[in-house]
C-alpha atoms as a PDB file:
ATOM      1  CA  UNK A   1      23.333   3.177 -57.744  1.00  0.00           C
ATOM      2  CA  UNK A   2      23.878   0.571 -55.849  1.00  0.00           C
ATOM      3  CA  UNK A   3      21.845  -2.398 -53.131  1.00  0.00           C
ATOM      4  CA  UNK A   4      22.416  -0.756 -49.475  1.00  0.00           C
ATOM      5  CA  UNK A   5      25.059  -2.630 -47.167  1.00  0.00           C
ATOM      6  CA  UNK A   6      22.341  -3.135 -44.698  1.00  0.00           C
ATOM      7  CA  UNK A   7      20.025  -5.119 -47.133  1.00  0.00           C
ATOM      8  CA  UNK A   8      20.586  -8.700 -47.387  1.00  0.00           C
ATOM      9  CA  UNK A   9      19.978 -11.326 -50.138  1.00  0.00           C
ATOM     10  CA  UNK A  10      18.739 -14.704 -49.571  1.00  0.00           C
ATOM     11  CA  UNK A  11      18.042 -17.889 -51.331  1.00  0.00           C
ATOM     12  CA  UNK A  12      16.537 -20.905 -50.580  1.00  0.00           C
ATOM     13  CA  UNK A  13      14.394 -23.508 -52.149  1.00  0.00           C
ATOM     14  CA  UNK A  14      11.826 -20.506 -51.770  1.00  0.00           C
ATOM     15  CA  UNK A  15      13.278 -18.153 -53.744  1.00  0.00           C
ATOM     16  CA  UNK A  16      15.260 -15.337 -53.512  1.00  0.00           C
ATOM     17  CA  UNK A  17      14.456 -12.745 -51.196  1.00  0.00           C
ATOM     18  CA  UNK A  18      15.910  -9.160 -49.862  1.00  0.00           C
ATOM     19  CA  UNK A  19      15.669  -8.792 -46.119  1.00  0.00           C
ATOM     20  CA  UNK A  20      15.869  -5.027 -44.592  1.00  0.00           C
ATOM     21  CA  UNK A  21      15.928  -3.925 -41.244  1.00  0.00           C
ATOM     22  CA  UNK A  22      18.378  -1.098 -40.900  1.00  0.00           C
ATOM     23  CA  UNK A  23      17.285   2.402 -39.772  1.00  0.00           C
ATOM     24  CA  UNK A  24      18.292   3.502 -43.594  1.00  0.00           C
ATOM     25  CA  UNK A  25      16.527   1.040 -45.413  1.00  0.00           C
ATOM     26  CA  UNK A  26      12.829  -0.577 -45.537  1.00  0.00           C
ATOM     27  CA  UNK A  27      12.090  -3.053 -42.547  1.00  0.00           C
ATOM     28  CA  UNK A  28      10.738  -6.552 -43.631  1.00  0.00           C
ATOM     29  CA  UNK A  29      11.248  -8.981 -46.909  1.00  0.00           C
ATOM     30  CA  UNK A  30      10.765  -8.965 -50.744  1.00  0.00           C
ATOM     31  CA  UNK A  31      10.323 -11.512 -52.753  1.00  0.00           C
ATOM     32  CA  UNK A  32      11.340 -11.543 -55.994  1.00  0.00           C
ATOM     33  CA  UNK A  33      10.911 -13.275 -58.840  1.00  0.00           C
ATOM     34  CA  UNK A  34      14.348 -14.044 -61.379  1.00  0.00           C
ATOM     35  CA  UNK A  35      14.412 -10.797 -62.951  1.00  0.00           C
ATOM     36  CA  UNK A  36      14.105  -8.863 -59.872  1.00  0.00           C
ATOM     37  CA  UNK A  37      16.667 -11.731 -58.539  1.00  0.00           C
ATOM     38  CA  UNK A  38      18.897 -10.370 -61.567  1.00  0.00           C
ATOM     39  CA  UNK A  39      18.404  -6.677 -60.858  1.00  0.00           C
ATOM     40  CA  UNK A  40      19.545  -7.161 -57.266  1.00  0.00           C
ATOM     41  CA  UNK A  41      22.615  -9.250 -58.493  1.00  0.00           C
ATOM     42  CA  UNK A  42      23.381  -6.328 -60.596  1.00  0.00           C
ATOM     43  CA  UNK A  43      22.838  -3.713 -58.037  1.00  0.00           C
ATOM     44  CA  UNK A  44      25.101  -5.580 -55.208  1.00  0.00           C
ATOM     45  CA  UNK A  45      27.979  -3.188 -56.951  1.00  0.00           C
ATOM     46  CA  UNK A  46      28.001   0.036 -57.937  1.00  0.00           C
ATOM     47  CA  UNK A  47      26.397  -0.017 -61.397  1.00  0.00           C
ATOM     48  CA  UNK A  48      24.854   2.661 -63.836  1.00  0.00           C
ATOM     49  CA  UNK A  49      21.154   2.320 -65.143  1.00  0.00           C
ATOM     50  CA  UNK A  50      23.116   2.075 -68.911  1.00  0.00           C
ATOM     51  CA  UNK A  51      25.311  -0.539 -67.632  1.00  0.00           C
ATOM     52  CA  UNK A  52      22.150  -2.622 -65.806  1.00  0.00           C
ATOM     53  CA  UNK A  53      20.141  -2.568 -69.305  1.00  0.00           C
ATOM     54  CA  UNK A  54      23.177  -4.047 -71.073  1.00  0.00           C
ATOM     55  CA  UNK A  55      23.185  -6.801 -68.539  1.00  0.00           C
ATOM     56  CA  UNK A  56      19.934  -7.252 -69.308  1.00  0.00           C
ATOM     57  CA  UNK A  57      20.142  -7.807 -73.049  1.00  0.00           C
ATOM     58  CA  UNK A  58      22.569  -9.773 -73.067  1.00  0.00           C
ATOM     59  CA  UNK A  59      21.433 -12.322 -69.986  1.00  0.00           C
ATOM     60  CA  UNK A  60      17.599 -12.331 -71.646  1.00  0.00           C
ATOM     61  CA  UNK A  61      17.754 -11.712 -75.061  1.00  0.00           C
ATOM     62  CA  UNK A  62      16.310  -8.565 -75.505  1.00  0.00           C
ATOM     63  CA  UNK A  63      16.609  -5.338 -76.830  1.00  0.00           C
ATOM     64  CA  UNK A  64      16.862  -2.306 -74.549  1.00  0.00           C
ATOM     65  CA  UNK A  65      13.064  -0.503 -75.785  1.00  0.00           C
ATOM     66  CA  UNK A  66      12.075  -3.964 -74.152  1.00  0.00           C
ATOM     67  CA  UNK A  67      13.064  -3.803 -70.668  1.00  0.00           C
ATOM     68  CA  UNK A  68      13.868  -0.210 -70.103  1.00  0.00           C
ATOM     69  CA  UNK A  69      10.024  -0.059 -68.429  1.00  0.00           C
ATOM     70  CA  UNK A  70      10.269  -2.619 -66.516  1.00  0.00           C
ATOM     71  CA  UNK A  71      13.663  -2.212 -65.037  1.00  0.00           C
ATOM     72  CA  UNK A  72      13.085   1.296 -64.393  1.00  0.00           C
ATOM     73  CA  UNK A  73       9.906   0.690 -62.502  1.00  0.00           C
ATOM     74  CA  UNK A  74      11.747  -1.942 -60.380  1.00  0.00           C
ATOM     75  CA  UNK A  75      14.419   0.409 -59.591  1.00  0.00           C
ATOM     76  CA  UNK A  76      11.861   2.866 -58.502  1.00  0.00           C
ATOM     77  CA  UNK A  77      10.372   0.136 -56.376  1.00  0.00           C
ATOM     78  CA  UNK A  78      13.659  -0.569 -54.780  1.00  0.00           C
ATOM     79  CA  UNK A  79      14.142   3.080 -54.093  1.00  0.00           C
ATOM     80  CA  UNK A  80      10.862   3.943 -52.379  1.00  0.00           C
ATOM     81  CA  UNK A  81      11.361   1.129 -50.261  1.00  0.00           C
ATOM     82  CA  UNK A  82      15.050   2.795 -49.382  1.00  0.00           C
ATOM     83  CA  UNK A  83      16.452  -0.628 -50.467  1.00  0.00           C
ATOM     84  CA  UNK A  84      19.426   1.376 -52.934  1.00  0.00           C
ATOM     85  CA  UNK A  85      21.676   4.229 -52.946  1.00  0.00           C
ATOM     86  CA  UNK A  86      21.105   5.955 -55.818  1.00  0.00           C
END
């Protein structure tokens, strides 16, 4: 899977934030908070759900059973919103 050409990221003092507005993906902006930042870092690449929960553990600390949930339901979220390629 992997973020959509047409999305971009941004940063400011703000925070970080995915803009869409391509006919493939969502039109608008996210805002997410530093995990979601992390996902998105992860996902500008082609990357494996395996290979994003590795990241994970090893950037936060924490096993796999504790942020396979989470990063799953995020991933979902990015999909319904046509924000990946999956």
């Amino acid at each position: 899977m992997k973020l959509k050409e047409e999305v971009i990221t941004y940063k400011n003092e703000d925070g970080f934030m995915l803009i869409g507005g391509g006919r493939e993906s969502f039109n608008g902006i996210i805002k997410l908070n530093k995990t979601g930042e992390f996902l998105v870092t992860c996902l500008k690449e082609e990357i494996t759900l395996e290979e994003i929960l590795k990241k994970f553990e090893i950037e936060y600390s924490v096993s796999e059973d504790e942020i396979k949930e989470d990063v799953i339901s995020a991933i979902n979220q990015l999909k319904e919103v046509r924000a990946i390629d999956y």
